[in-house]
N, C-alpha and C. Protein backbone atom coordinates (compact mmCIF):
# COMPACT_ATOMS: atom_id res chain seq x y z
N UNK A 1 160.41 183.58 116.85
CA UNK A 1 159.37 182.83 117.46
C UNK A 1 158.35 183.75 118.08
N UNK A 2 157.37 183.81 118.32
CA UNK A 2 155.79 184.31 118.58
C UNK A 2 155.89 183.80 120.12
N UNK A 3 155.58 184.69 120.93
CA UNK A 3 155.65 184.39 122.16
C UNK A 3 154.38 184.17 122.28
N UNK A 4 153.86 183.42 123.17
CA UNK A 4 152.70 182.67 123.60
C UNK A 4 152.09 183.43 125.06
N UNK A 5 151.21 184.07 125.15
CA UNK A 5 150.94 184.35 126.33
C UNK A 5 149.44 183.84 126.77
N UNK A 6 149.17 183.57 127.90
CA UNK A 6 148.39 182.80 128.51
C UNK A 6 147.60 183.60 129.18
N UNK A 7 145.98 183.84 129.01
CA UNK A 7 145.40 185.02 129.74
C UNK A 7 144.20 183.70 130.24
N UNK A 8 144.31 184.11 131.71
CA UNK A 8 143.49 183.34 132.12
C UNK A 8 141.97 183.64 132.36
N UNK A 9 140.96 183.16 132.39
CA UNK A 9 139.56 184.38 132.52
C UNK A 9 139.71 183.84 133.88
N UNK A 10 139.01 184.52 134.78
CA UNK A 10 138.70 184.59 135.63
C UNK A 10 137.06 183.22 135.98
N UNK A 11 136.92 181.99 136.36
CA UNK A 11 135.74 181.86 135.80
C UNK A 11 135.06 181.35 137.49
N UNK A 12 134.18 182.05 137.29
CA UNK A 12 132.75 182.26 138.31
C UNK A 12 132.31 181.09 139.11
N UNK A 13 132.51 181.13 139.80
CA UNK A 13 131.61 179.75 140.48
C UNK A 13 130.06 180.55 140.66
N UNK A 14 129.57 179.23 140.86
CA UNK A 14 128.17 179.30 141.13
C UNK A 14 127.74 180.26 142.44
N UNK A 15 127.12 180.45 142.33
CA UNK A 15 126.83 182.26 143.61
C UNK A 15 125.43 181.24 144.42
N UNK A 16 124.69 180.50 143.86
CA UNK A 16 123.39 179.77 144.77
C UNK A 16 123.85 179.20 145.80
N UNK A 17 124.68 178.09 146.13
CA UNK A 17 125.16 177.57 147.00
C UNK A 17 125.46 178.46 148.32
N UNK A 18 125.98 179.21 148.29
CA UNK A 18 126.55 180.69 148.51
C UNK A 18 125.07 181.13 149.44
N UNK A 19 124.37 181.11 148.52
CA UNK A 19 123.09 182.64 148.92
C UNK A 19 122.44 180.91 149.48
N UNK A 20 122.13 180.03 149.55
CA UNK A 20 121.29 179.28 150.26
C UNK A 20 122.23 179.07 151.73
N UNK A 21 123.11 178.97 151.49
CA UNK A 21 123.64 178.37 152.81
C UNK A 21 123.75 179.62 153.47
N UNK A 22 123.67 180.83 153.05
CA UNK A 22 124.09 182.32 154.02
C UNK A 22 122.20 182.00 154.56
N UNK A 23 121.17 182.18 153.51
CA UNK A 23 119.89 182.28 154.43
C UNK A 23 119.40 181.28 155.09
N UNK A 24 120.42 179.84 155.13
CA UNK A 24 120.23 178.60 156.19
C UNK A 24 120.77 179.14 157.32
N UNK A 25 121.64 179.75 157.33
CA UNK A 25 122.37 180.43 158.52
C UNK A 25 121.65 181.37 159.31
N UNK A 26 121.09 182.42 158.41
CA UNK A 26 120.48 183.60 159.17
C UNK A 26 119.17 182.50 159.50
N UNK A 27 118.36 181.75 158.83
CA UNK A 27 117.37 180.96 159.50
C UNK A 27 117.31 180.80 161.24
N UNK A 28 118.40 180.12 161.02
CA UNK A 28 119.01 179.04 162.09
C UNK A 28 119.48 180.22 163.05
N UNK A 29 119.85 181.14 163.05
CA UNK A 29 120.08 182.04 164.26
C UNK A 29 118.69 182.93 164.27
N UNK A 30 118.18 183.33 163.93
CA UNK A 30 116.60 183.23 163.74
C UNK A 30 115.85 182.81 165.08
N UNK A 31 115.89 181.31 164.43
CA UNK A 31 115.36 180.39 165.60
C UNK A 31 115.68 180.16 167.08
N UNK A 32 117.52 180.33 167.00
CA UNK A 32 118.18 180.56 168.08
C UNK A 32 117.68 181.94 169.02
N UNK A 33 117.55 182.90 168.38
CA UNK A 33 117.23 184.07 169.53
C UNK A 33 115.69 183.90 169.34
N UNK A 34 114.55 183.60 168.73
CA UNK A 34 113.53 182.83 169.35
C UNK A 34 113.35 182.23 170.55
N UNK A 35 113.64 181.26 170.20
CA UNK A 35 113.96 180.19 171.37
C UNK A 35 114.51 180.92 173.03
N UNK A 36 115.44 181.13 172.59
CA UNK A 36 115.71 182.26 173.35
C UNK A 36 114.98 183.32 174.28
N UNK A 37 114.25 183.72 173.10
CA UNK A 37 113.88 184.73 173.46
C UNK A 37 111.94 184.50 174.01
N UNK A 38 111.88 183.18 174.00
CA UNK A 38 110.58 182.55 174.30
C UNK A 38 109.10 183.37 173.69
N UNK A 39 109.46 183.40 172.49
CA UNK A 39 108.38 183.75 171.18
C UNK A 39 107.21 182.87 171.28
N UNK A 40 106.15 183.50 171.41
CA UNK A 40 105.25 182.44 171.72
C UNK A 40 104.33 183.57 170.80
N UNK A 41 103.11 183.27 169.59
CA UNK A 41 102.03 183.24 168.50
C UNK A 41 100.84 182.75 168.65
N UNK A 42 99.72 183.22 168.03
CA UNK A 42 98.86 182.15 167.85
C UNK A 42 98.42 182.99 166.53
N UNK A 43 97.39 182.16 165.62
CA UNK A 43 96.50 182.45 164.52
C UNK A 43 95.59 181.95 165.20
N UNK A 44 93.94 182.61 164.77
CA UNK A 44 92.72 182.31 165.13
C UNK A 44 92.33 182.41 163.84
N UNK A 45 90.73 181.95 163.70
CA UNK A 45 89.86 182.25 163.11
C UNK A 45 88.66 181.92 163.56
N UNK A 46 87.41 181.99 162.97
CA UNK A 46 85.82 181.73 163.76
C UNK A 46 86.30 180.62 163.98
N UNK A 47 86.40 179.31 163.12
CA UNK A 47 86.57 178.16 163.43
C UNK A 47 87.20 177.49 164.56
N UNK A 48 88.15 178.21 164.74
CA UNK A 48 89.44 177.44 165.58
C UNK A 48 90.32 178.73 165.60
N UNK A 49 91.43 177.80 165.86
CA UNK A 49 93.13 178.52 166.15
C UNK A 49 93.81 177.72 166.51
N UNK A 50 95.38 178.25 166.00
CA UNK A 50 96.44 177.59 166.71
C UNK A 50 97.26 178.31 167.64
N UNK A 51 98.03 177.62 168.61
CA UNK A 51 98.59 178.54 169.24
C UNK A 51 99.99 177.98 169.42
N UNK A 52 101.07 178.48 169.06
CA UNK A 52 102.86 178.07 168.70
C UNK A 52 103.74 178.72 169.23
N UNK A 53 104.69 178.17 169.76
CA UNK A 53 105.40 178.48 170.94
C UNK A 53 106.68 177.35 170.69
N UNK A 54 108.03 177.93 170.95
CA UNK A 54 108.67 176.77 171.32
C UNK A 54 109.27 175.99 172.76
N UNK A 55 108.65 176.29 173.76
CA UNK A 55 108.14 175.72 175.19
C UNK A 55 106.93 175.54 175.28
N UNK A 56 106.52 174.55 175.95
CA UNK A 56 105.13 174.24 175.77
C UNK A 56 104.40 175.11 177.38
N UNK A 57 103.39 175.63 177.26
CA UNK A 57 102.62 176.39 178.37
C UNK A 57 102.45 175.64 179.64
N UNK A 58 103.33 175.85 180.26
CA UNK A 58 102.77 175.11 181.63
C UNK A 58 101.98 176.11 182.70
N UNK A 59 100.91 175.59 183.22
CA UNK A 59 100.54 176.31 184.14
C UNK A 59 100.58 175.82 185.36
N UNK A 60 101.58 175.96 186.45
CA UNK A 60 101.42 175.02 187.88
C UNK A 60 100.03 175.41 188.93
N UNK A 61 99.17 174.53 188.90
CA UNK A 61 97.87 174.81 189.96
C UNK A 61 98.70 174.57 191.25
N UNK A 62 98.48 175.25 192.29
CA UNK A 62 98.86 175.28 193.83
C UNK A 62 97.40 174.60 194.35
N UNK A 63 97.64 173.74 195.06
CA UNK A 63 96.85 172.21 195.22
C UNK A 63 96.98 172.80 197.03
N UNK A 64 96.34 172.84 197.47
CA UNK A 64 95.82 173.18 199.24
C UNK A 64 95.95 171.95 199.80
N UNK A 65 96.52 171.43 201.20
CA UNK A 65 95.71 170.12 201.20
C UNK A 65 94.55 170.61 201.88
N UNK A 66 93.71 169.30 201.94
CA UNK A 66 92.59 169.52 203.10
C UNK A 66 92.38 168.78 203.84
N UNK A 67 92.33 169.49 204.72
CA UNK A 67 92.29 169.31 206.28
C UNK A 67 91.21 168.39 207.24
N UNK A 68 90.14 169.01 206.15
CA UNK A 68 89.12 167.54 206.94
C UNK A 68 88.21 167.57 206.20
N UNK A 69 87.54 166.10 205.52
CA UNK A 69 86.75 166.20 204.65
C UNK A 69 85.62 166.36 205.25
N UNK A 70 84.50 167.17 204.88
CA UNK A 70 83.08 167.32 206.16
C UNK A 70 81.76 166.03 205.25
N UNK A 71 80.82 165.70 205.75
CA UNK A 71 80.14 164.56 205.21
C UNK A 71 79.02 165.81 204.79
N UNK A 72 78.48 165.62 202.99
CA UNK A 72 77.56 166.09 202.68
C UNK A 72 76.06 166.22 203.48
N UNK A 73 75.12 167.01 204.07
CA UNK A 73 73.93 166.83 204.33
C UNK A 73 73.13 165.72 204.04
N UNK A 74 73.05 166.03 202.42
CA UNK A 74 72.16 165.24 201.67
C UNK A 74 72.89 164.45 200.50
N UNK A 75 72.66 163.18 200.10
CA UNK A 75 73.06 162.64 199.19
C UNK A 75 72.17 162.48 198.24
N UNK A 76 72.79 161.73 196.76
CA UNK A 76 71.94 161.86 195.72
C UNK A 76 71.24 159.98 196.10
N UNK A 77 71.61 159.56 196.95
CA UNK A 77 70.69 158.06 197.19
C UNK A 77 70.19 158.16 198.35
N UNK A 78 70.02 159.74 199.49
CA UNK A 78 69.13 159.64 200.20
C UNK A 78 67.82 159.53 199.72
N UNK A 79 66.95 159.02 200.24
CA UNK A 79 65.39 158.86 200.16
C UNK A 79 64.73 159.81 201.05
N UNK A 80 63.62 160.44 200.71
CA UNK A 80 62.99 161.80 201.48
C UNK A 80 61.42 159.99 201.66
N UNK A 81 61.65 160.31 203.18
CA UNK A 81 60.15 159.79 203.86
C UNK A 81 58.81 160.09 202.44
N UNK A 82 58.70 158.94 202.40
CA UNK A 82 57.12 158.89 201.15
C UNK A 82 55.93 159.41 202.36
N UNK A 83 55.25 160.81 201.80
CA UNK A 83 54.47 161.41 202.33
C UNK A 83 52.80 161.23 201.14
N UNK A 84 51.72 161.56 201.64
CA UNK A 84 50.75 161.52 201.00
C UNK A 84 50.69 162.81 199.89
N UNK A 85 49.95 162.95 199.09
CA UNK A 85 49.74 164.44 198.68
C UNK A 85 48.77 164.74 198.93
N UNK A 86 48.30 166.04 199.22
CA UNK A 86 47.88 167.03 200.19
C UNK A 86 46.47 166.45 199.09
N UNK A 87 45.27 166.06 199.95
CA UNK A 87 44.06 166.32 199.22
C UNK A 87 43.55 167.22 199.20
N UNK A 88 42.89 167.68 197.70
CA UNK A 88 42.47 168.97 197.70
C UNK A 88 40.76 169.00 198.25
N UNK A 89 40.35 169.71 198.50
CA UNK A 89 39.06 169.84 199.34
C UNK A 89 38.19 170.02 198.31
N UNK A 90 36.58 168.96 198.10
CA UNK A 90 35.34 169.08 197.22
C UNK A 90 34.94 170.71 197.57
N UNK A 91 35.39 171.30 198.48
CA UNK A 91 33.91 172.13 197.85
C UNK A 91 34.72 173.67 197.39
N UNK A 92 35.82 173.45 197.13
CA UNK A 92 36.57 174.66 196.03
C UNK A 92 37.29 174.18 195.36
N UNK A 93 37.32 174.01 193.96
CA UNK A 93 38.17 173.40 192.60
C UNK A 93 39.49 174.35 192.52
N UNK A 94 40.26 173.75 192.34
CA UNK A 94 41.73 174.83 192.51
C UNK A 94 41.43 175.67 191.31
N UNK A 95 42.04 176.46 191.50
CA UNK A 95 41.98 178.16 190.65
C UNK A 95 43.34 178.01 190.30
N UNK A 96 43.41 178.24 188.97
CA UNK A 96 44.05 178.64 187.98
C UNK A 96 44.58 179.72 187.28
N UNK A 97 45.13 180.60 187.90
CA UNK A 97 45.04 181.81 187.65
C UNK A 97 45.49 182.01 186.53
N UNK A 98 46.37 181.06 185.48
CA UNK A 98 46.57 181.54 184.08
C UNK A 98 45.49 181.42 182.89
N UNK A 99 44.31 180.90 183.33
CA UNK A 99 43.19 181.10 182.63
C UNK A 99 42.04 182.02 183.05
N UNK A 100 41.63 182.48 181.95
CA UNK A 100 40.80 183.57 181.95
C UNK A 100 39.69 182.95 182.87
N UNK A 101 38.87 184.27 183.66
CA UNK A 101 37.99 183.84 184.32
C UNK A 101 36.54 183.08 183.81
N UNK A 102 36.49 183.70 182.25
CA UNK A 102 35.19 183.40 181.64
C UNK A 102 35.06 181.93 181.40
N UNK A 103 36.48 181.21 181.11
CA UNK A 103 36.89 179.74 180.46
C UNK A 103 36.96 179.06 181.69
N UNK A 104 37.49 179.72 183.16
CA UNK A 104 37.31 178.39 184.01
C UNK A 104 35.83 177.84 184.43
N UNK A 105 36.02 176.44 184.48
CA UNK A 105 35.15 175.62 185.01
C UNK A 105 34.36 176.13 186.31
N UNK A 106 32.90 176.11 186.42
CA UNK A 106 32.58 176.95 187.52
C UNK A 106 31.91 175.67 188.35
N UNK A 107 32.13 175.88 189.63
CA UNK A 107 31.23 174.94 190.75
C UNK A 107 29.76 174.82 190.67
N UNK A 108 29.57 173.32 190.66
CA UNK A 108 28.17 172.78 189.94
C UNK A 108 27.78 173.40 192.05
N UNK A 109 26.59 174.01 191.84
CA UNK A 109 25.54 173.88 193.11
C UNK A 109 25.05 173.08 193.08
């Protein structure tokens, strides 16, 4: 009788599964020491920019109180006393000094 021997191959699994889930991993710890590590970016350009962070920017303003409110001088619905305007006097025509002397108007005798 012929002996029968049984050679098994060796057979491969798929290696992708493998290599996606190892660089989901390194991703994901990635993000972890980010986070962490409070990574904060921006891109600009002329137009615009963004700016990315994973905490959002807080800035706390320190707020004073105050102590006593004082009353403005003047308001924008005070009224200034209606005064006349200054009449100018017949016997000298106001002078103009941004026109040449030859072009102003001269006093009729």
């Amino acid at each position: 009788m012929a002996e029968v021997h049984e050679v098994r191959t060796a057979r491969r699994g798929r290696v992708w599964p493998a290599v996606v889930m190892l660089l989901l991993v390194l991703l994901l710890i990635g993000i972890i020491v980010a986070m962490v590590m409070n990574i904060r970016g921006s891109i600009s350009w002329p137009a615009g920019g963004v700016e990315f962070g994973f905490r959002p920017n807080l800035y706390v303003a320190r707020i004073e109180p105050v102590s006593a409110l004082e009353r403005p001088t003047t308001l924008a619905t005070d009224v200034a006393p209606a005064t006349a305007p200054p009449v100018p006097s017949e016997s000298s025509p106001p002078v103009n000094s941004d026109v040449p002397a030859e072009i102003r108007p001269q006093p009729v005798e």
